[in-house]
Protein backbone atom coordinates (compact mmCIF):
# COMPACT_ATOMS: atom_id res chain seq x y z
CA UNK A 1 177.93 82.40 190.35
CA UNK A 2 177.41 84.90 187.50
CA UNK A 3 173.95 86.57 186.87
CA UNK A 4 173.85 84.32 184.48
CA UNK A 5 173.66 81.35 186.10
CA UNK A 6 171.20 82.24 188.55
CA UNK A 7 167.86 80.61 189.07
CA UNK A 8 164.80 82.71 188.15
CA UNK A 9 161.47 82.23 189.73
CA UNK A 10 158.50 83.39 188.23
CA UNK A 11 154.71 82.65 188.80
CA UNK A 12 152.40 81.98 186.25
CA UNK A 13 148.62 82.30 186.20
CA UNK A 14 146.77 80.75 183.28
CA UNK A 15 143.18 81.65 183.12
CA UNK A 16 141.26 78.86 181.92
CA UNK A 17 138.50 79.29 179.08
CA UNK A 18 135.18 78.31 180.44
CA UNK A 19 135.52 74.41 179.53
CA UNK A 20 138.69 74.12 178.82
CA UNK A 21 139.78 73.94 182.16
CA UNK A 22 141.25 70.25 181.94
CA UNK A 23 142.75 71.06 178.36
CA UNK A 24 144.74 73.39 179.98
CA UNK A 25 145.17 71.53 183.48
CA UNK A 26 147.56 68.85 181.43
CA UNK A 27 149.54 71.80 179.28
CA UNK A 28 150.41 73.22 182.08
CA UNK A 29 151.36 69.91 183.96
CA UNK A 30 153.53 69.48 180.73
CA UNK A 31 155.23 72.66 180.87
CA UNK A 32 158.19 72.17 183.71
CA UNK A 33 158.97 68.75 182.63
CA UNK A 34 159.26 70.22 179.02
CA UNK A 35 161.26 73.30 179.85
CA UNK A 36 163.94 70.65 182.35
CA UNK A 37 164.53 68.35 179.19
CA UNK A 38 165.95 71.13 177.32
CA UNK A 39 167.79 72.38 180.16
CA UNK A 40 165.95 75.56 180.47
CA UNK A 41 164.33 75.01 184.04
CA UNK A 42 165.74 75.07 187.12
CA UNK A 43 165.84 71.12 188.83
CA UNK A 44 163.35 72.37 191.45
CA UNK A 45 159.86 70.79 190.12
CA UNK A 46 157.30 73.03 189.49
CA UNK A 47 153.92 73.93 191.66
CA UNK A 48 150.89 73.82 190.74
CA UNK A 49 147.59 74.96 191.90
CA UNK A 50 144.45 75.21 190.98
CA UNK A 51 142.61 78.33 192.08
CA UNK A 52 138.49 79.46 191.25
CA UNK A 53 137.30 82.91 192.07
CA UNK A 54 135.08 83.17 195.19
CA UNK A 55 132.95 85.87 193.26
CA UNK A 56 132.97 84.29 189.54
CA UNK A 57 133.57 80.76 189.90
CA UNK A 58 136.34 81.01 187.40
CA UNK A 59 139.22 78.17 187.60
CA UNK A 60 142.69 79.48 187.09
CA UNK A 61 145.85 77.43 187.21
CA UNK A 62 148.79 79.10 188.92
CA UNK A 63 152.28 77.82 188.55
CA UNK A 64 155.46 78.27 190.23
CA UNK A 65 158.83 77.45 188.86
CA UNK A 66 162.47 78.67 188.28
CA UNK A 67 164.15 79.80 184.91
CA UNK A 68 167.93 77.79 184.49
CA UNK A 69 168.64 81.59 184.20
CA UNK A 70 168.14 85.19 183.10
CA UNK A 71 168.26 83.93 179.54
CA UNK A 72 166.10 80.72 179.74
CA UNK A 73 162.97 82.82 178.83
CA UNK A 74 164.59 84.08 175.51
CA UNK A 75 165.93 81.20 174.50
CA UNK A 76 162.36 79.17 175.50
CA UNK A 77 160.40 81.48 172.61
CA UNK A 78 162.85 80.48 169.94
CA UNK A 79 163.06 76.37 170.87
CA UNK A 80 160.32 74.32 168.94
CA UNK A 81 159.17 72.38 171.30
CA UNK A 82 158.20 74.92 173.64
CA UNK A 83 156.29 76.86 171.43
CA UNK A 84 154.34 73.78 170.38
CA UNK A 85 153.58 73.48 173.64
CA UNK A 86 153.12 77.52 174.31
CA UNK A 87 150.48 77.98 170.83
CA UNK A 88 148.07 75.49 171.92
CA UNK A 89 147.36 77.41 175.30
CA UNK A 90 146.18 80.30 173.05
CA UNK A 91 143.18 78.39 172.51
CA UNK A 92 142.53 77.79 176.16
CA UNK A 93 143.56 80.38 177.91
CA UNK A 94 140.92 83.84 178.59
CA UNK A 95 144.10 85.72 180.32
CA UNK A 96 148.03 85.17 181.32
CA UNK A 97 149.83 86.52 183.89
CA UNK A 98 154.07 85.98 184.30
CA UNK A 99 155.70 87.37 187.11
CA UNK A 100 159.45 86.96 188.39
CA UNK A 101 159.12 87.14 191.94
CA UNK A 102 161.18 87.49 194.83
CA UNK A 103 161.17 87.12 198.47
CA UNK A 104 160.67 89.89 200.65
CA UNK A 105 160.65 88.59 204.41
């Protein structure tokens, strides 16, 4: 298996707007099974979670799933229906945070 073709994970934490939490609950629910149909995502489904600060009460959405590949991420911001899908969550989201991850123990 060439770099190429190996899985990616990466963790995603979408930081709702205050109100907008359910807005961007269902975006993000709609983001693996977008990303699999156009063969971008790994087959493992995506995890979810939502998390809200202990000290400010304020809901973020954290999501875990694999990249087809090193190149999946490129080719995501230049594919239509990803970015409609990515542009909306501008209006939703008060901070992003991607990380590609990897196990240590």
């Amino acid at each position: 298996m060439s770099a190429h073709e190996i899985p990616v994970p990466t963790l995603v934490i979408y930081r709702a707007k205050a109100g907008k939490e359910a807005q961007l609950l269902e975006l993000v629910k709609s983001h693996w099974p977008t990303l699999k149909n156009l063969g971008l995502a790994a087959p493992t489904p995506a995890k979810i979670w939502r998390a809200q600060g202990k000290r400010d009460g304020k809901v973020a959405f954290i999501e875990m799933f694999e990249w087809k590949d090193e190149v999946s991420s490129d080719v995501a911001h230049q594919t239509p229906e990803v970015m409609a899908l990515w542009e909306p969550m501008g209006a939703v989201v008060d901070g992003l945070e991607i990380c590609h991850v990897e196990p240590v123990a």
